[in-house]
C-alpha atoms as a PDB file:
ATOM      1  CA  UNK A   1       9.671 -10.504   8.672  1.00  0.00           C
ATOM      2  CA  UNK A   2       6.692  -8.665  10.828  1.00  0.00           C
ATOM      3  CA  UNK A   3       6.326  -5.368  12.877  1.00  0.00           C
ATOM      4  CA  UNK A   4       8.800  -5.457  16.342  1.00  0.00           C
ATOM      5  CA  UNK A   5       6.647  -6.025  18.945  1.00  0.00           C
ATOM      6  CA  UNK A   6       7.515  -2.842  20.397  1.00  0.00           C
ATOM      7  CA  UNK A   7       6.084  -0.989  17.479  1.00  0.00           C
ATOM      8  CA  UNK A   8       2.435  -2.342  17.830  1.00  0.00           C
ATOM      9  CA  UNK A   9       0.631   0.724  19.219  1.00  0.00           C
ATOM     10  CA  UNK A  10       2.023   2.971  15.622  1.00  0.00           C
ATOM     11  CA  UNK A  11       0.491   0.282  13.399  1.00  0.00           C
ATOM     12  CA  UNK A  12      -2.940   0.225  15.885  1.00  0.00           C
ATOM     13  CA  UNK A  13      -3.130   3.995  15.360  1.00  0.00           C
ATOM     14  CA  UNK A  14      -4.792   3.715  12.085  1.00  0.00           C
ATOM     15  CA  UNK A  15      -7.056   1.191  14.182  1.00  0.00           C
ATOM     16  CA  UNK A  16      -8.184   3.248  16.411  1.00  0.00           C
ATOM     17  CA  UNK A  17      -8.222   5.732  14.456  1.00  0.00           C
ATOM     18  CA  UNK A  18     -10.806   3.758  12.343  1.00  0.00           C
ATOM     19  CA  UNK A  19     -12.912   3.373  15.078  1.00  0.00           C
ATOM     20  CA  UNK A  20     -12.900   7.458  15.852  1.00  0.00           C
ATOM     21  CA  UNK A  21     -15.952   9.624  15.229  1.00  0.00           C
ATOM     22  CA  UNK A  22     -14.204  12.481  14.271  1.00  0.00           C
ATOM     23  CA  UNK A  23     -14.336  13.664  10.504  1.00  0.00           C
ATOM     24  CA  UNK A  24     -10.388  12.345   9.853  1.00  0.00           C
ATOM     25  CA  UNK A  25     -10.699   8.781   9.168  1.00  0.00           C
ATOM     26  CA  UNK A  26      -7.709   6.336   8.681  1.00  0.00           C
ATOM     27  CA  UNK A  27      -5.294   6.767   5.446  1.00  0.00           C
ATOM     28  CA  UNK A  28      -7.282   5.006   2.988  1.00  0.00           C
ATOM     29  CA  UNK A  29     -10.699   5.152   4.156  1.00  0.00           C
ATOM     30  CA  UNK A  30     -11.365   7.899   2.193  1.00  0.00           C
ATOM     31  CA  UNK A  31     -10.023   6.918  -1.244  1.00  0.00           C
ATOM     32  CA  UNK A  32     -11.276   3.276  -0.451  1.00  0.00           C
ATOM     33  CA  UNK A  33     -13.545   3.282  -3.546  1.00  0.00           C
ATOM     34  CA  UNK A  34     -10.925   4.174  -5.847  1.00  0.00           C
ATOM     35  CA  UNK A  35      -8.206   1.682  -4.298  1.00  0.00           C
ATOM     36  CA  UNK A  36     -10.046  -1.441  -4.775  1.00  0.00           C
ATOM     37  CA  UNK A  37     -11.181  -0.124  -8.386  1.00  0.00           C
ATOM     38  CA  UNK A  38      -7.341  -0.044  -9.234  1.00  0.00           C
ATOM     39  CA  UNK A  39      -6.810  -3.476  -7.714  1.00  0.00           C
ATOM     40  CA  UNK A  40      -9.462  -4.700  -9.535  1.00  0.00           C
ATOM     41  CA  UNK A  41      -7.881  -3.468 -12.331  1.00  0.00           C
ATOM     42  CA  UNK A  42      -4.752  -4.845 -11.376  1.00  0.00           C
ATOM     43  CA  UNK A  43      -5.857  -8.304 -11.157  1.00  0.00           C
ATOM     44  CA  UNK A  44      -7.178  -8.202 -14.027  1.00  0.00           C
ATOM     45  CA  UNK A  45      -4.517  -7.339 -15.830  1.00  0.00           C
ATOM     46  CA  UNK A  46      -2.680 -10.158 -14.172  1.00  0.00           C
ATOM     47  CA  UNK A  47      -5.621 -12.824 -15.617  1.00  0.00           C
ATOM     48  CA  UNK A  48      -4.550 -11.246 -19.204  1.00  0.00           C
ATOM     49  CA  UNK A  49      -0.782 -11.949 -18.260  1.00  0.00           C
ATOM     50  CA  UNK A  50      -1.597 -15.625 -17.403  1.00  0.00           C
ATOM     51  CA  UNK A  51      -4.001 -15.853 -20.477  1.00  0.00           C
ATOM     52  CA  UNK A  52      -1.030 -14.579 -22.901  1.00  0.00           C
ATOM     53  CA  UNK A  53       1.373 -16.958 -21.329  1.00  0.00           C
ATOM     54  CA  UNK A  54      -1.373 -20.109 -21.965  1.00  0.00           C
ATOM     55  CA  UNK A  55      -1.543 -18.818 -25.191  1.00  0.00           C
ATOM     56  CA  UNK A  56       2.084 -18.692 -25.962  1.00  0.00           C
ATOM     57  CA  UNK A  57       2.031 -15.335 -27.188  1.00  0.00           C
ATOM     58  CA  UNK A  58       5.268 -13.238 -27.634  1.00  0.00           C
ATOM     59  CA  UNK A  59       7.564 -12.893 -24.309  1.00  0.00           C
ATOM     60  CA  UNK A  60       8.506  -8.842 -24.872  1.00  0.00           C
ATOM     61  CA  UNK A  61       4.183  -8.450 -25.027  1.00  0.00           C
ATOM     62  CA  UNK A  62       4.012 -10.667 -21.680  1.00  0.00           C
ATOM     63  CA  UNK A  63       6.958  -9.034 -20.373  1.00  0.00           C
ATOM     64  CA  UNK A  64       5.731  -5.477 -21.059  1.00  0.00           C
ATOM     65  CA  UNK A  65       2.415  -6.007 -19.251  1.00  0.00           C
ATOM     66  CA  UNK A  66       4.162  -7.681 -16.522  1.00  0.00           C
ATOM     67  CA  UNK A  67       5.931  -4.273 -16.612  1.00  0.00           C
ATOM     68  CA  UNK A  68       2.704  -2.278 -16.362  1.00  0.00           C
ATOM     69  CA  UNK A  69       1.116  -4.521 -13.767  1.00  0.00           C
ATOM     70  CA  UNK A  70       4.425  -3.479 -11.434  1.00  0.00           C
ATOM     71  CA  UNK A  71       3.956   0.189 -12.266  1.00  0.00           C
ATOM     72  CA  UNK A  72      -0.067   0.175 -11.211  1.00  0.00           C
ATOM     73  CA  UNK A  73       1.442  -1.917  -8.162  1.00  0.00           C
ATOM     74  CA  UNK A  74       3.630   0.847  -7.679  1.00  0.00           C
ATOM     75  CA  UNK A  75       0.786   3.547  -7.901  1.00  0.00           C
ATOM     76  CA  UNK A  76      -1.156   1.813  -5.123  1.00  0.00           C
ATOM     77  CA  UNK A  77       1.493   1.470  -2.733  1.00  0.00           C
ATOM     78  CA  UNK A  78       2.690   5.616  -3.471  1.00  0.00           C
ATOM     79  CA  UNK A  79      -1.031   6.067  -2.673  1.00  0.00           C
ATOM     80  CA  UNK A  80      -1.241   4.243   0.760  1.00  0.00           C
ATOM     81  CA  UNK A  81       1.854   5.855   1.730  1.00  0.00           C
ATOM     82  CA  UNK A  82       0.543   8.588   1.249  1.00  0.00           C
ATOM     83  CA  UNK A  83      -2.517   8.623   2.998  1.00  0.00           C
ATOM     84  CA  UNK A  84      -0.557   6.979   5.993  1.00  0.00           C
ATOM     85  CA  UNK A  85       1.899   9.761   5.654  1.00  0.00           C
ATOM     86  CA  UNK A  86      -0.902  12.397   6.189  1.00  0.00           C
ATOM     87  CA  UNK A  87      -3.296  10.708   8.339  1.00  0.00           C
ATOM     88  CA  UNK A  88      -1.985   7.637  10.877  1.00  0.00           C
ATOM     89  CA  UNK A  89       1.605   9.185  11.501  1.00  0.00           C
ATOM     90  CA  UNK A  90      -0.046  12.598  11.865  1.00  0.00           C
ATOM     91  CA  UNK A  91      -1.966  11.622  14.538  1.00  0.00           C
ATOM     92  CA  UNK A  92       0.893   9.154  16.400  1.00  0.00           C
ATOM     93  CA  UNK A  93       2.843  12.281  16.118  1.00  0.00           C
ATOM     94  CA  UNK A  94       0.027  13.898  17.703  1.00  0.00           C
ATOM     95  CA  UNK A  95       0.186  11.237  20.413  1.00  0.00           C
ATOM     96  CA  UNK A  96       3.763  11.468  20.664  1.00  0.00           C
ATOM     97  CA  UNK A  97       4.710   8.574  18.913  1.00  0.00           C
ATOM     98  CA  UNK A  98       6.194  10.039  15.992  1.00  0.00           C
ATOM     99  CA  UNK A  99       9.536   8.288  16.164  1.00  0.00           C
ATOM    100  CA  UNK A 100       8.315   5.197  16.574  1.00  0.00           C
ATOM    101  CA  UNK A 101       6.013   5.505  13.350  1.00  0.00           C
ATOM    102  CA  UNK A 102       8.395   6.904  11.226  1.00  0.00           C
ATOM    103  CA  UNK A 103      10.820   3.876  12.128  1.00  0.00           C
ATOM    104  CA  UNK A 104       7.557   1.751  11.132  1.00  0.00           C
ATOM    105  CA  UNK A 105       7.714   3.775   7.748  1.00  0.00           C
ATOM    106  CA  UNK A 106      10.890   3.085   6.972  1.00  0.00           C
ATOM    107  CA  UNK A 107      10.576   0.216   6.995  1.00  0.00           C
ATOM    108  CA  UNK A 108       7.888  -0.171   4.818  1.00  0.00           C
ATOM    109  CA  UNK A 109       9.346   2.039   2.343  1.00  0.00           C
ATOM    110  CA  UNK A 110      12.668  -0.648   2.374  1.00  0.00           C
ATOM    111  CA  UNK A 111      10.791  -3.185   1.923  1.00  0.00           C
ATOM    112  CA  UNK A 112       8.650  -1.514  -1.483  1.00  0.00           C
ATOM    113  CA  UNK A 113      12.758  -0.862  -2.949  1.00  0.00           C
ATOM    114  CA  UNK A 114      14.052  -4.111  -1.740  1.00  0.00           C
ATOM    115  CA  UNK A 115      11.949  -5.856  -4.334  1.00  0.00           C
ATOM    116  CA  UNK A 116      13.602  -7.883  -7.347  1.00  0.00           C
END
């Protein structure tokens, strides 16, 4: 299910934004580095999950990294949020389209707890 079309400028705020010369850059520019290091991580933790499971190893083990891999999952989205939270809606706010971001977040944040 995608983005209402009449919530397109919110989500292009962080694209503009990207494109701005000013010292603020969009939500995860900054902490770029460090959020593909933890999806690295992440998929590699995955690889070990499909490795266990062609090596028939016990389910609770498989089960219990499958467990952490959802957790680190977790940590990355908290993250993004975050840095959208502070940065992209800040400024739509700024450009008075606070409402209409916050709907966007929302919706976002059903969709992380609608999982399972």
């Amino acid at each position: 299910m995608g983005t209402p079309a009449n919530l397109a400028y919110p989500r292009g705020v962080c694209a503009r934004m990207a494109g701005m010369t000013t010292a603020t850059p969009r939500g995860y520019t900054a902490t770029k580095d460090q959020l593909q290091s933890r999806l690295r991580r992440i998929e590699g933790q995955v690889r070990g999950v499909e490795k266990m499971v062609d090596e028939d190893r016990y389910c609770i083990d498989v089960l219990t990294q499958i467990s952490a891999i959802q957790a680190a999952l977790d940590k990355v989205a908290l993250g993004l949020l975050d840095g959208h939270t502070r940065h992209c809606m800040q400024h739509g706010a700024e450009d008075g389209k606070g409402e209409e971001m916050a709907t966007e977040m929302m919706a976002a944040v059903g969709r992380l707890l609608r999982r399972g």
